[in-house]
C-alpha atoms as a PDB file:
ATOM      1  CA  UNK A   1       0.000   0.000   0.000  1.00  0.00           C
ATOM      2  CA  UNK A   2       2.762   2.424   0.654  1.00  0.00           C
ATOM      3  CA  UNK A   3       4.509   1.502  -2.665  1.00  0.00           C
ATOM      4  CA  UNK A   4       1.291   2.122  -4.324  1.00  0.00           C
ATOM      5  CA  UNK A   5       0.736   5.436  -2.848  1.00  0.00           C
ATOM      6  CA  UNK A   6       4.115   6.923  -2.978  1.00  0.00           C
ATOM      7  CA  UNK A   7       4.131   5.316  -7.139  1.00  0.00           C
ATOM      8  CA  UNK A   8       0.792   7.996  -7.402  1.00  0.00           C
ATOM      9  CA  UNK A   9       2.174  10.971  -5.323  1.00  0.00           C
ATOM     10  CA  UNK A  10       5.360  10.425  -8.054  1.00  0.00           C
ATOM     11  CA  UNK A  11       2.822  10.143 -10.696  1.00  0.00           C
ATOM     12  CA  UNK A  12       0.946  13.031  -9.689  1.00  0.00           C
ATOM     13  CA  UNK A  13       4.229  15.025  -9.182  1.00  0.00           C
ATOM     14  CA  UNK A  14       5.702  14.772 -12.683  1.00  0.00           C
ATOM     15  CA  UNK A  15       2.184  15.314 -14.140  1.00  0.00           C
ATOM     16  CA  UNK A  16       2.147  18.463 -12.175  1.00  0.00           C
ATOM     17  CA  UNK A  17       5.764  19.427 -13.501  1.00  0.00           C
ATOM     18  CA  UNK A  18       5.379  18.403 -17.282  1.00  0.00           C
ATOM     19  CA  UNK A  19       2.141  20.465 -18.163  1.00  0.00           C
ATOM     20  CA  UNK A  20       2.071  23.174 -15.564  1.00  0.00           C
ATOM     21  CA  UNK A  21      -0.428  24.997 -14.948  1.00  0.00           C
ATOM     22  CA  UNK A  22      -2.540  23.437 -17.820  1.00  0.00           C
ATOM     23  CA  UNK A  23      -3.663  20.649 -14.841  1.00  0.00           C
ATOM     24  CA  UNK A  24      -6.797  21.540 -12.436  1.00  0.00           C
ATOM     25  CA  UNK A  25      -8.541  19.564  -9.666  1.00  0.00           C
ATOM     26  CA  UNK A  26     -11.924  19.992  -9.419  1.00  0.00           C
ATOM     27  CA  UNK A  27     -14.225  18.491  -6.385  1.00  0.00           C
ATOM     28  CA  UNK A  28     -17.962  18.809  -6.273  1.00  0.00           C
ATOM     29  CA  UNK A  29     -20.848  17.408  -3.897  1.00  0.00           C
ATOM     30  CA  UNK A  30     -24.384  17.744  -3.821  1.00  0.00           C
ATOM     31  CA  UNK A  31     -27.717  15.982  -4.512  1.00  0.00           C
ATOM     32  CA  UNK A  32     -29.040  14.152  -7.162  1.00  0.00           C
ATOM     33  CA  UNK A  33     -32.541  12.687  -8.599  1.00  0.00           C
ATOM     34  CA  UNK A  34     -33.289   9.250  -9.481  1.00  0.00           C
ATOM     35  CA  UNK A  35     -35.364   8.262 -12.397  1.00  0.00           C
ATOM     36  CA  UNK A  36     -35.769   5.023 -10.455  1.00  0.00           C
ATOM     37  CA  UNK A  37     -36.396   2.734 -13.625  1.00  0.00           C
ATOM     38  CA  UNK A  38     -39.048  -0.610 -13.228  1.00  0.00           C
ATOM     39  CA  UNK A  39     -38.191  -0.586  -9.581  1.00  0.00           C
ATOM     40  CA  UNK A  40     -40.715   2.799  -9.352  1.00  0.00           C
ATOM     41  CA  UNK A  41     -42.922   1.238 -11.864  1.00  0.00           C
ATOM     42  CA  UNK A  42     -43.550  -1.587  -9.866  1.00  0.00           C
ATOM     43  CA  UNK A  43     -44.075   0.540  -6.574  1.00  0.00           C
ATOM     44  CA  UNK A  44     -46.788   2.194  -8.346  1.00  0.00           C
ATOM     45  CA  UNK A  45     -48.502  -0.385  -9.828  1.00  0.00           C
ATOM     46  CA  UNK A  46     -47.938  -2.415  -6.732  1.00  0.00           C
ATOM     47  CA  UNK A  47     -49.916   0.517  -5.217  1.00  0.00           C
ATOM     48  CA  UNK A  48     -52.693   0.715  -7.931  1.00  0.00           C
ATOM     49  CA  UNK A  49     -53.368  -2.829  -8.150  1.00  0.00           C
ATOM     50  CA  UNK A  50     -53.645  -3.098  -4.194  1.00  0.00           C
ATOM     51  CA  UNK A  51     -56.695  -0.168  -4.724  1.00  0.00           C
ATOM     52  CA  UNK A  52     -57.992  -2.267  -7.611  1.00  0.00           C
ATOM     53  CA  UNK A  53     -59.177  -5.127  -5.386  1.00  0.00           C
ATOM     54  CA  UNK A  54     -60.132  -3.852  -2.143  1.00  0.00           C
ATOM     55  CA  UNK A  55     -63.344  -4.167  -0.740  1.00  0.00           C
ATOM     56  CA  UNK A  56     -65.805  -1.506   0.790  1.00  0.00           C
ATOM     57  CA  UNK A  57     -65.459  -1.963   4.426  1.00  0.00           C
ATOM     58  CA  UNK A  58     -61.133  -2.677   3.567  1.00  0.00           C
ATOM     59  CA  UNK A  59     -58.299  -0.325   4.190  1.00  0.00           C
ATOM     60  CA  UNK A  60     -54.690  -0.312   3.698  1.00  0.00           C
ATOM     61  CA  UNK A  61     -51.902   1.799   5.116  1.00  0.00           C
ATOM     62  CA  UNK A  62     -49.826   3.067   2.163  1.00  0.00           C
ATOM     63  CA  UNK A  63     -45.978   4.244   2.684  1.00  0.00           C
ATOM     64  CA  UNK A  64     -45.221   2.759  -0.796  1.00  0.00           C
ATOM     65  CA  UNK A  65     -42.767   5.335  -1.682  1.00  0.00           C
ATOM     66  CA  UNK A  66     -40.234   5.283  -5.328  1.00  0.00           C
ATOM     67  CA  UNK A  67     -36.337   5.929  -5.701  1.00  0.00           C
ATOM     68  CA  UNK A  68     -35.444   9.143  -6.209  1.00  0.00           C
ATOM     69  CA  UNK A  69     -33.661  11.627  -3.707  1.00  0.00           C
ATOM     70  CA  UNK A  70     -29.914  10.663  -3.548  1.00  0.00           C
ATOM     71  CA  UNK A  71     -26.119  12.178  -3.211  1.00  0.00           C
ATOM     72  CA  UNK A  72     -23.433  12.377  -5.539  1.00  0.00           C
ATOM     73  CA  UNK A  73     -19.544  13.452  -5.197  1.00  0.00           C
ATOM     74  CA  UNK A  74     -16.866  13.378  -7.431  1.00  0.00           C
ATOM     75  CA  UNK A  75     -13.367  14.693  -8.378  1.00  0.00           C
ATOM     76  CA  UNK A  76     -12.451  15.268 -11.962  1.00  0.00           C
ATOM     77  CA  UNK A  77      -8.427  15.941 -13.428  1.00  0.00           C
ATOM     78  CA  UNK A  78      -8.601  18.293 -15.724  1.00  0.00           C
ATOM     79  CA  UNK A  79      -6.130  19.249 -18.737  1.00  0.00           C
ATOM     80  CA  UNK A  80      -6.766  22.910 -20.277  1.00  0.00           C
ATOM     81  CA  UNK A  81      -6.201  22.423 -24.122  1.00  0.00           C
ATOM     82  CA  UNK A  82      -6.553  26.422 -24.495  1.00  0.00           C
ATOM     83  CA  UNK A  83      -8.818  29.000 -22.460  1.00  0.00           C
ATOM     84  CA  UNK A  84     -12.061  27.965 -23.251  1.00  0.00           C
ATOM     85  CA  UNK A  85     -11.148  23.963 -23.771  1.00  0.00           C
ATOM     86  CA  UNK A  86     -10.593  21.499 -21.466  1.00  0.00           C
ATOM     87  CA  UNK A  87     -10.442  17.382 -20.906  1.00  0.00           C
ATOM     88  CA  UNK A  88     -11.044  16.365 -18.159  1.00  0.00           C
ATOM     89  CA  UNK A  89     -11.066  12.454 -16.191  1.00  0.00           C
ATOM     90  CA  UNK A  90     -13.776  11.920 -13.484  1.00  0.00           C
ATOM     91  CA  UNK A  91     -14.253   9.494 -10.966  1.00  0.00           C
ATOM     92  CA  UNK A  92     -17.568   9.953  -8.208  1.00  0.00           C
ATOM     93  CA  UNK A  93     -19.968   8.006  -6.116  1.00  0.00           C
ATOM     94  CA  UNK A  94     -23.873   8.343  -6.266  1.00  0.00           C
ATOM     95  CA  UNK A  95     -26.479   6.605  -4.509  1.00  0.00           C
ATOM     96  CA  UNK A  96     -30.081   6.565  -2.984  1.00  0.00           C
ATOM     97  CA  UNK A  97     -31.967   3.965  -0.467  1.00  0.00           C
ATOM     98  CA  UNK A  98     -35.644   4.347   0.256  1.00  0.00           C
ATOM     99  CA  UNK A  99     -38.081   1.870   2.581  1.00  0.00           C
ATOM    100  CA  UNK A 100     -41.447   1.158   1.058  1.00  0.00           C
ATOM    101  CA  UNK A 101     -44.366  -0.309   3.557  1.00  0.00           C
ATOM    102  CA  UNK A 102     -47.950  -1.319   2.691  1.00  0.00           C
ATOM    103  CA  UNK A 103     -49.879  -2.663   5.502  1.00  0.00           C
ATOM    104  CA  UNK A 104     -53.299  -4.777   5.087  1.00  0.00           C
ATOM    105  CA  UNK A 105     -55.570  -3.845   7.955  1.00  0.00           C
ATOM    106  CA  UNK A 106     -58.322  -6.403   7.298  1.00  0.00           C
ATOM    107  CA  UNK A 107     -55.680  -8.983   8.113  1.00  0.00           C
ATOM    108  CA  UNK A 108     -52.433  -9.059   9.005  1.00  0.00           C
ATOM    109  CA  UNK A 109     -50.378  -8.742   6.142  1.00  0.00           C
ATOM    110  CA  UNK A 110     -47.269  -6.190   5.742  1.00  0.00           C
ATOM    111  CA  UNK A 111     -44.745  -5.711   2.825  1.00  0.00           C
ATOM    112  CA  UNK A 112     -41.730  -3.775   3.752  1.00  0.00           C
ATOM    113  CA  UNK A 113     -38.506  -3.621   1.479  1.00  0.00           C
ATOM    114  CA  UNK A 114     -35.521  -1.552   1.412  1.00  0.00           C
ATOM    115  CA  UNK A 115     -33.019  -0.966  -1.632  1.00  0.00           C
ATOM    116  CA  UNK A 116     -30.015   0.717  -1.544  1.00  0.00           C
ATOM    117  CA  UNK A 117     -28.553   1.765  -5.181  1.00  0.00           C
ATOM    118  CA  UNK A 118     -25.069   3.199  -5.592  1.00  0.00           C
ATOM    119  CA  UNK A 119     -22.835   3.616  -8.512  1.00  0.00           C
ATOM    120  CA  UNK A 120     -19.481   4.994  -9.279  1.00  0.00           C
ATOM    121  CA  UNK A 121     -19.354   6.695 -12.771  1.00  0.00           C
ATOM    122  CA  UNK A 122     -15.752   6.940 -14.077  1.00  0.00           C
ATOM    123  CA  UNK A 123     -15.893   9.347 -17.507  1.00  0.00           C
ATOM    124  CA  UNK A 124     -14.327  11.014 -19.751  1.00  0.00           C
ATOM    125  CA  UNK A 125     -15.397  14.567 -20.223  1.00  0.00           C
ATOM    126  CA  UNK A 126     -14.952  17.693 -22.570  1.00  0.00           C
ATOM    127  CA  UNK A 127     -14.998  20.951 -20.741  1.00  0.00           C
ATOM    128  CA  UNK A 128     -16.481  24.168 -22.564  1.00  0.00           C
ATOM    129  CA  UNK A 129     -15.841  27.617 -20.865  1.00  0.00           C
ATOM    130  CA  UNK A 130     -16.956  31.095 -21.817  1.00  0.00           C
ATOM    131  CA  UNK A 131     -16.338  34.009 -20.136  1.00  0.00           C
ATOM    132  CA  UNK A 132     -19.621  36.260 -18.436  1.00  0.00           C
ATOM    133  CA  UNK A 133     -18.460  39.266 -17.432  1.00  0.00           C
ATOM    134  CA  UNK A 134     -14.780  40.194 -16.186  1.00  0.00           C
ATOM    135  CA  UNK A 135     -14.563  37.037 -13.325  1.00  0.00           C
ATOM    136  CA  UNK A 136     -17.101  34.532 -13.963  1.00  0.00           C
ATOM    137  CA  UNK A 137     -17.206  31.919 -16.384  1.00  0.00           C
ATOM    138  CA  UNK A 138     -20.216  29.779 -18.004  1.00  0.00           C
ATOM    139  CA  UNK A 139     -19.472  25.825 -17.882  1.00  0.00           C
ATOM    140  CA  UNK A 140     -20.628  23.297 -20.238  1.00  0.00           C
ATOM    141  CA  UNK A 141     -19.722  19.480 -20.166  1.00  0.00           C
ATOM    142  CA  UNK A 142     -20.766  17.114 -22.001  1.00  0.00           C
ATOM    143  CA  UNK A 143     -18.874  13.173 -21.114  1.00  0.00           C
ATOM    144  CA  UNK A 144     -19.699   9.268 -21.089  1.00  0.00           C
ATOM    145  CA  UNK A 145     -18.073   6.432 -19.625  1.00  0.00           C
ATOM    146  CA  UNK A 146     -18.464   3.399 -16.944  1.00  0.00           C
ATOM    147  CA  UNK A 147     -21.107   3.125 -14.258  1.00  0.00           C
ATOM    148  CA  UNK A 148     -20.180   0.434 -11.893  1.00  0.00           C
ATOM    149  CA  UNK A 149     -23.487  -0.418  -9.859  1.00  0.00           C
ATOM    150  CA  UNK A 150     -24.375  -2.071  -6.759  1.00  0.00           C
ATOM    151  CA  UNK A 151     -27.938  -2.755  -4.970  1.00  0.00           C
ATOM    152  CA  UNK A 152     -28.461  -4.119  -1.459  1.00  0.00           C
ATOM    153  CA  UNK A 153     -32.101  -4.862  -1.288  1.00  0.00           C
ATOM    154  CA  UNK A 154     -33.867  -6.060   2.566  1.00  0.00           C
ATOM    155  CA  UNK A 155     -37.060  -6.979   2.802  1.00  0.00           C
ATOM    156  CA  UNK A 156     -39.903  -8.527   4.933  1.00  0.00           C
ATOM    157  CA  UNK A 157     -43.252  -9.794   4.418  1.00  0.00           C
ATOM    158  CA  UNK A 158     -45.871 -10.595   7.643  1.00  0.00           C
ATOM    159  CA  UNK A 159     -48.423 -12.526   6.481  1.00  0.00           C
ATOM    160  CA  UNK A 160     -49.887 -14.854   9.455  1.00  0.00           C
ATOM    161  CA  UNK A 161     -49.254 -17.422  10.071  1.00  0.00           C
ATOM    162  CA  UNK A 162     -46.256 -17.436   7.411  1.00  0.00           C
ATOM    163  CA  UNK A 163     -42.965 -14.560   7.579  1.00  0.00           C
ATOM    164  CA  UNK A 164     -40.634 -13.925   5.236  1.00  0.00           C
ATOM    165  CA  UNK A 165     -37.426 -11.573   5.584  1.00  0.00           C
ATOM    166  CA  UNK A 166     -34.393 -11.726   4.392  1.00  0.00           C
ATOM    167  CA  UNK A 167     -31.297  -9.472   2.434  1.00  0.00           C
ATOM    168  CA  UNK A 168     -30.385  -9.914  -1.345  1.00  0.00           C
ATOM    169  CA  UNK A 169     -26.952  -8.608  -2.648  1.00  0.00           C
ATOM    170  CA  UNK A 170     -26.810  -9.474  -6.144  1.00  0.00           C
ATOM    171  CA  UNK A 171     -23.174  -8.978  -7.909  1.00  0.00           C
ATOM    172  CA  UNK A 172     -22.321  -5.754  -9.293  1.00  0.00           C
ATOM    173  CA  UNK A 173     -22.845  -4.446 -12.353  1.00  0.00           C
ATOM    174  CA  UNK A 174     -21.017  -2.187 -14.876  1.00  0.00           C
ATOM    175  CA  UNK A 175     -23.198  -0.611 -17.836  1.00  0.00           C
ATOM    176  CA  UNK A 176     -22.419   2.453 -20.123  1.00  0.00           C
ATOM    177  CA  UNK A 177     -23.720   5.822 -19.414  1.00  0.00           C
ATOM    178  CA  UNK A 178     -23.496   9.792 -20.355  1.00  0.00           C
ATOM    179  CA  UNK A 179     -24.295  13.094 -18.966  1.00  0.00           C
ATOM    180  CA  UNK A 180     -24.181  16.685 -19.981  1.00  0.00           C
ATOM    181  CA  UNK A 181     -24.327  19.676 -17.717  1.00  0.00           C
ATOM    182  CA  UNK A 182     -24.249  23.621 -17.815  1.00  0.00           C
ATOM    183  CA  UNK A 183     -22.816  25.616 -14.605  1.00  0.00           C
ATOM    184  CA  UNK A 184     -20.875  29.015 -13.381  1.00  0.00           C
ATOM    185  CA  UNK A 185     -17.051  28.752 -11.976  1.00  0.00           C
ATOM    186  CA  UNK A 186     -16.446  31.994 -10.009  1.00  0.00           C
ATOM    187  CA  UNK A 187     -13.158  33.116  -8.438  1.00  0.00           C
ATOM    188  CA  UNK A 188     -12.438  33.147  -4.882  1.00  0.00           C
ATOM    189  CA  UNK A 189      -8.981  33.452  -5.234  1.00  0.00           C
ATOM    190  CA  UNK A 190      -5.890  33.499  -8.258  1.00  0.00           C
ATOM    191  CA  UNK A 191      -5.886  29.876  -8.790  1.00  0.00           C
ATOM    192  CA  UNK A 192      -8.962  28.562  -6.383  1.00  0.00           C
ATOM    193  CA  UNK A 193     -12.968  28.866  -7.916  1.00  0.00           C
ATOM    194  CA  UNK A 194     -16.175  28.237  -6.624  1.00  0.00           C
ATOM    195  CA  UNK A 195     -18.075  26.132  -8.928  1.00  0.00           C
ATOM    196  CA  UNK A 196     -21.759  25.552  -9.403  1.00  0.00           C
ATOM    197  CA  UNK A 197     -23.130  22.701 -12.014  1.00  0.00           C
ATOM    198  CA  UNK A 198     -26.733  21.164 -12.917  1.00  0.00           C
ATOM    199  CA  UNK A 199     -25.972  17.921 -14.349  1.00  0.00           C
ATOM    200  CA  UNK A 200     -28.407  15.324 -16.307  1.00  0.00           C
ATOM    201  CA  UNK A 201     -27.135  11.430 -16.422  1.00  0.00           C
ATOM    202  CA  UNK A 202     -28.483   9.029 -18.722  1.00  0.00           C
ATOM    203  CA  UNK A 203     -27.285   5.133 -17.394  1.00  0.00           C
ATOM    204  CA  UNK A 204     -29.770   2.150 -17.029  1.00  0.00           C
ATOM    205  CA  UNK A 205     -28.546  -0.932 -14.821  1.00  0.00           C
ATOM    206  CA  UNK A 206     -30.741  -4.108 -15.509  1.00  0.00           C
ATOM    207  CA  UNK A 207     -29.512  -8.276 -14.818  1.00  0.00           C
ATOM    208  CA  UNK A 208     -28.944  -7.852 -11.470  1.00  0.00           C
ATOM    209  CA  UNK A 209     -28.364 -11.558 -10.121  1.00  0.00           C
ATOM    210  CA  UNK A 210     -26.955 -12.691  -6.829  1.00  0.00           C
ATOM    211  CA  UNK A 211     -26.916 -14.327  -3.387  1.00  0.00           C
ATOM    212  CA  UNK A 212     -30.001 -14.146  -0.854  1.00  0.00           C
ATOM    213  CA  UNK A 213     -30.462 -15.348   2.533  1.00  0.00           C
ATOM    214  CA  UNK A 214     -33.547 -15.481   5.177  1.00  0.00           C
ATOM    215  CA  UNK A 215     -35.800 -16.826   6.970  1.00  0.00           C
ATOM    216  CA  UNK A 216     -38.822 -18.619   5.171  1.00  0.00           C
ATOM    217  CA  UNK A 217     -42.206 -19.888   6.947  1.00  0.00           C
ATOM    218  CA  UNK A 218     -39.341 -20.424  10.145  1.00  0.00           C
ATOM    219  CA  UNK A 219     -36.778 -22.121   8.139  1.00  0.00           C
ATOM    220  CA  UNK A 220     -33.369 -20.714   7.068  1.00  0.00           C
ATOM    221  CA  UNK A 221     -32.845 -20.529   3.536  1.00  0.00           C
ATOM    222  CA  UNK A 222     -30.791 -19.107   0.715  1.00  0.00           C
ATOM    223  CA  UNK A 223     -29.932 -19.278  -2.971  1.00  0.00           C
ATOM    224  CA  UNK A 224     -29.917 -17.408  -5.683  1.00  0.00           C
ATOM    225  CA  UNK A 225     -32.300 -14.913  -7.978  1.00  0.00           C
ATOM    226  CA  UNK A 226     -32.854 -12.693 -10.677  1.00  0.00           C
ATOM    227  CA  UNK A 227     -35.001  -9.271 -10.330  1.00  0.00           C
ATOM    228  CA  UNK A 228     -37.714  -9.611 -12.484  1.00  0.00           C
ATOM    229  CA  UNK A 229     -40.447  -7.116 -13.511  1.00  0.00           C
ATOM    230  CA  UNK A 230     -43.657  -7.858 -15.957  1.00  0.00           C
ATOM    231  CA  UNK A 231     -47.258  -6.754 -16.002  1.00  0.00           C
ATOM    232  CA  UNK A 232     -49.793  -7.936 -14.476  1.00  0.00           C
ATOM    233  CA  UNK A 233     -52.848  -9.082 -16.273  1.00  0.00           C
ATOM    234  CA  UNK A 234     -51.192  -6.239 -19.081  1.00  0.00           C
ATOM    235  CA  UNK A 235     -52.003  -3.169 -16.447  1.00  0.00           C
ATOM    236  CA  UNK A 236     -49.963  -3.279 -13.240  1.00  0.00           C
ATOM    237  CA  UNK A 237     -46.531  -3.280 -13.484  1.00  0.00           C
ATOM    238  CA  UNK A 238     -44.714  -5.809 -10.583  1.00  0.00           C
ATOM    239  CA  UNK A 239     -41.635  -7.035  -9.798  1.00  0.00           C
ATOM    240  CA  UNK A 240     -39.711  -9.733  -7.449  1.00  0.00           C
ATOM    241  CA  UNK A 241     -37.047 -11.532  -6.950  1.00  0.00           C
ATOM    242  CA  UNK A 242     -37.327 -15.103  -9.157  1.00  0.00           C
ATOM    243  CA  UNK A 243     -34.749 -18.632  -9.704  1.00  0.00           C
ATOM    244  CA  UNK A 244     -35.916 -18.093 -13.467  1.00  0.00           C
ATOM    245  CA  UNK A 245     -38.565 -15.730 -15.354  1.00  0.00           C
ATOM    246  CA  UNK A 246     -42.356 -16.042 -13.953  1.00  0.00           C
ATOM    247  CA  UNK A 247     -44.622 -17.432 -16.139  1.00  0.00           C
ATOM    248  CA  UNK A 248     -48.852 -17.814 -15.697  1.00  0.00           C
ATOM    249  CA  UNK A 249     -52.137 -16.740 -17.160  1.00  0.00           C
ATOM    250  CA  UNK A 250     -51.503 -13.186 -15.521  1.00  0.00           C
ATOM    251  CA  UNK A 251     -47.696 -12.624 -16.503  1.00  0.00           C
ATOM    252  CA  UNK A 252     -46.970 -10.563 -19.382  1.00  0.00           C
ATOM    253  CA  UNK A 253     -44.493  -8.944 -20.507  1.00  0.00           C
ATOM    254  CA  UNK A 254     -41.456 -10.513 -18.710  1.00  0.00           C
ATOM    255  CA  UNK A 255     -38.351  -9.204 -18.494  1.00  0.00           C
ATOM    256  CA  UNK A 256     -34.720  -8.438 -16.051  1.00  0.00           C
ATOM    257  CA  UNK A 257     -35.995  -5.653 -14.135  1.00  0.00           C
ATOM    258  CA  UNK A 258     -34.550  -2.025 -14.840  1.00  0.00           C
ATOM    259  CA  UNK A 259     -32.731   0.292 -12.128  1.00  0.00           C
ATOM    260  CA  UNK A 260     -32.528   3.287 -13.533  1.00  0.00           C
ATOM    261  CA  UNK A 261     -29.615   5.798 -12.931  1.00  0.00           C
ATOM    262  CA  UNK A 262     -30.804   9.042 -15.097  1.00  0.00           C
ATOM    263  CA  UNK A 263     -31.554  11.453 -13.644  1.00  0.00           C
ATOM    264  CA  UNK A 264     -30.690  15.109 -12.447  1.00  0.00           C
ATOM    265  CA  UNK A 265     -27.517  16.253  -9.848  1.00  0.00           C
ATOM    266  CA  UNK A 266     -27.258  19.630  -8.241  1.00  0.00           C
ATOM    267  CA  UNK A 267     -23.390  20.507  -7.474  1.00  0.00           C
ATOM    268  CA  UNK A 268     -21.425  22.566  -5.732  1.00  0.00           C
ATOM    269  CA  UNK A 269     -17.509  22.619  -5.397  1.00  0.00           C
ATOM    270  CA  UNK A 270     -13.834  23.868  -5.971  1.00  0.00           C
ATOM    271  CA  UNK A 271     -11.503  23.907  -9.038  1.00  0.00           C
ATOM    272  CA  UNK A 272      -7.905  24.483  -7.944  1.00  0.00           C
ATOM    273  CA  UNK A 273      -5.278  25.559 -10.828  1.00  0.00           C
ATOM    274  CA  UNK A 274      -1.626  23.409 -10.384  1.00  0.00           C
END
């Protein structure tokens, strides 16, 4: 480990020395949006088929809630080709978790899951800058690259006298994706700006396969499953975790559920000039 980081201090060193100040750092953190993908389709047909079939005198508790709120960081090297030009390599981290609950009253039933999405986008950018004004500076980007994805997904289902509960962590997965963005850079001092960017992301994460463990009607059990989504009866969208594709007079429409990673970031951070 000490090799290793000494090699990239060296690394970063002559990089530093050979093109001068034509190298920048730039670190950014904020908020993003998740599109959310079949995983939010299911939640709301989940939801809508639930008030399809309930009776009169029934009610249900509804917390069924979709991805979407998340956080996103990242650090980007930057190489200035001229004074409105740059290339730049990015590495981040952006996730979002949320817990859905729907509760039967009429009997007791409850559904409670909780997935947790993250990704780390390495890309390749191209920098745009225009000058507004004598000290700040319109940013466009535009870049594409590798989204390496992970999901932890916990759930539970109460339905007397049978339980079920349990975690699934399927393997990662690593799927192409772009983004483009528009934002200010302002100068706080000769070589250190304050930067502001609204990014869009376009990356969609589907095949997720893996391990799961839990307890079943009392009994420890575990194995391994696909995410699968299809429509039910052609109207409500589902999903669930399946050894191979449903099938049955109501399935339609099978396929490897979608996670989807577009969506919208808010940014704020620092460029520093080497």
């Amino acid at each position: 480990m000490k090799k290793t980081m000494l090699c990239l201090c060296l690394c970063a060193f002559l990089a530093t020395a050979a093109f001068g100040e034509k190298l920048a750092v730039k670190v950014n953190l904020g908020g993003t949006y998740l599109m959310g993908g079949d995983y939010n389709k299911g939640i709301i047909g989940y939801r809508d088929y639930e008030l399809s079939v309930l009776g009169a005198s029934e009610t249900f508790i509804d917390s069924m809630k979709t991805l979407g709120l998340g956080y996103q960081c990242g650090v980007e090297l930057l190489y200035n080709l001229n004074a409105n030009l740059a290339v730049g390599v990015e590495a981040g981290y952006l996730g979002a978790s949320v817990t859905s609950h729907l509760e039967r009253t009429w009997h007791n039933y409850k559904w409670t899951i909780n997935p947790s999405l993250t990704a780390i986008p390495v890309t390749l950018n191209i920098n745009y800058f225009k000058p507004l004004g004598k000290k700040m500076k319109l940013h466009a980007m535009v870049g594409a690259g590798a989204f390496i994805s992970s999901l932890n997904y916990v759930y539970n289902i109460e339905d007397s006298p049978n339980s079920y509960n349990g975690t699934w962590m399927p393997d990662s997965q690593t799927v192409f994706g772009a983004k483009a963005g528009i934002g200010i850079e302002y100068p706080l001092a000769k070589k250190f700006f304050l930067t502001v960017d609204v990014t869009g992301r376009y990356a969609q994460v589907k095949g997720f396969t893996g391990a799961w463990e839990g307890i079943y009607h009392g009994v420890a059990q575990s194995g391994s499953g696909t995410l699968y989504a299809y429509d039910y009866d052609g109207t409500y969208t589902v999903f669930g975790i399946y050894t191979a594709a449903p099938s049955g007079a109501h399935v339609q429409n099978v396929r490897e559920a979608t996670f989807s990673l577009s969506g919208i970031s808010l940014q704020v951070g620092v460029k520093i000039s080497l």
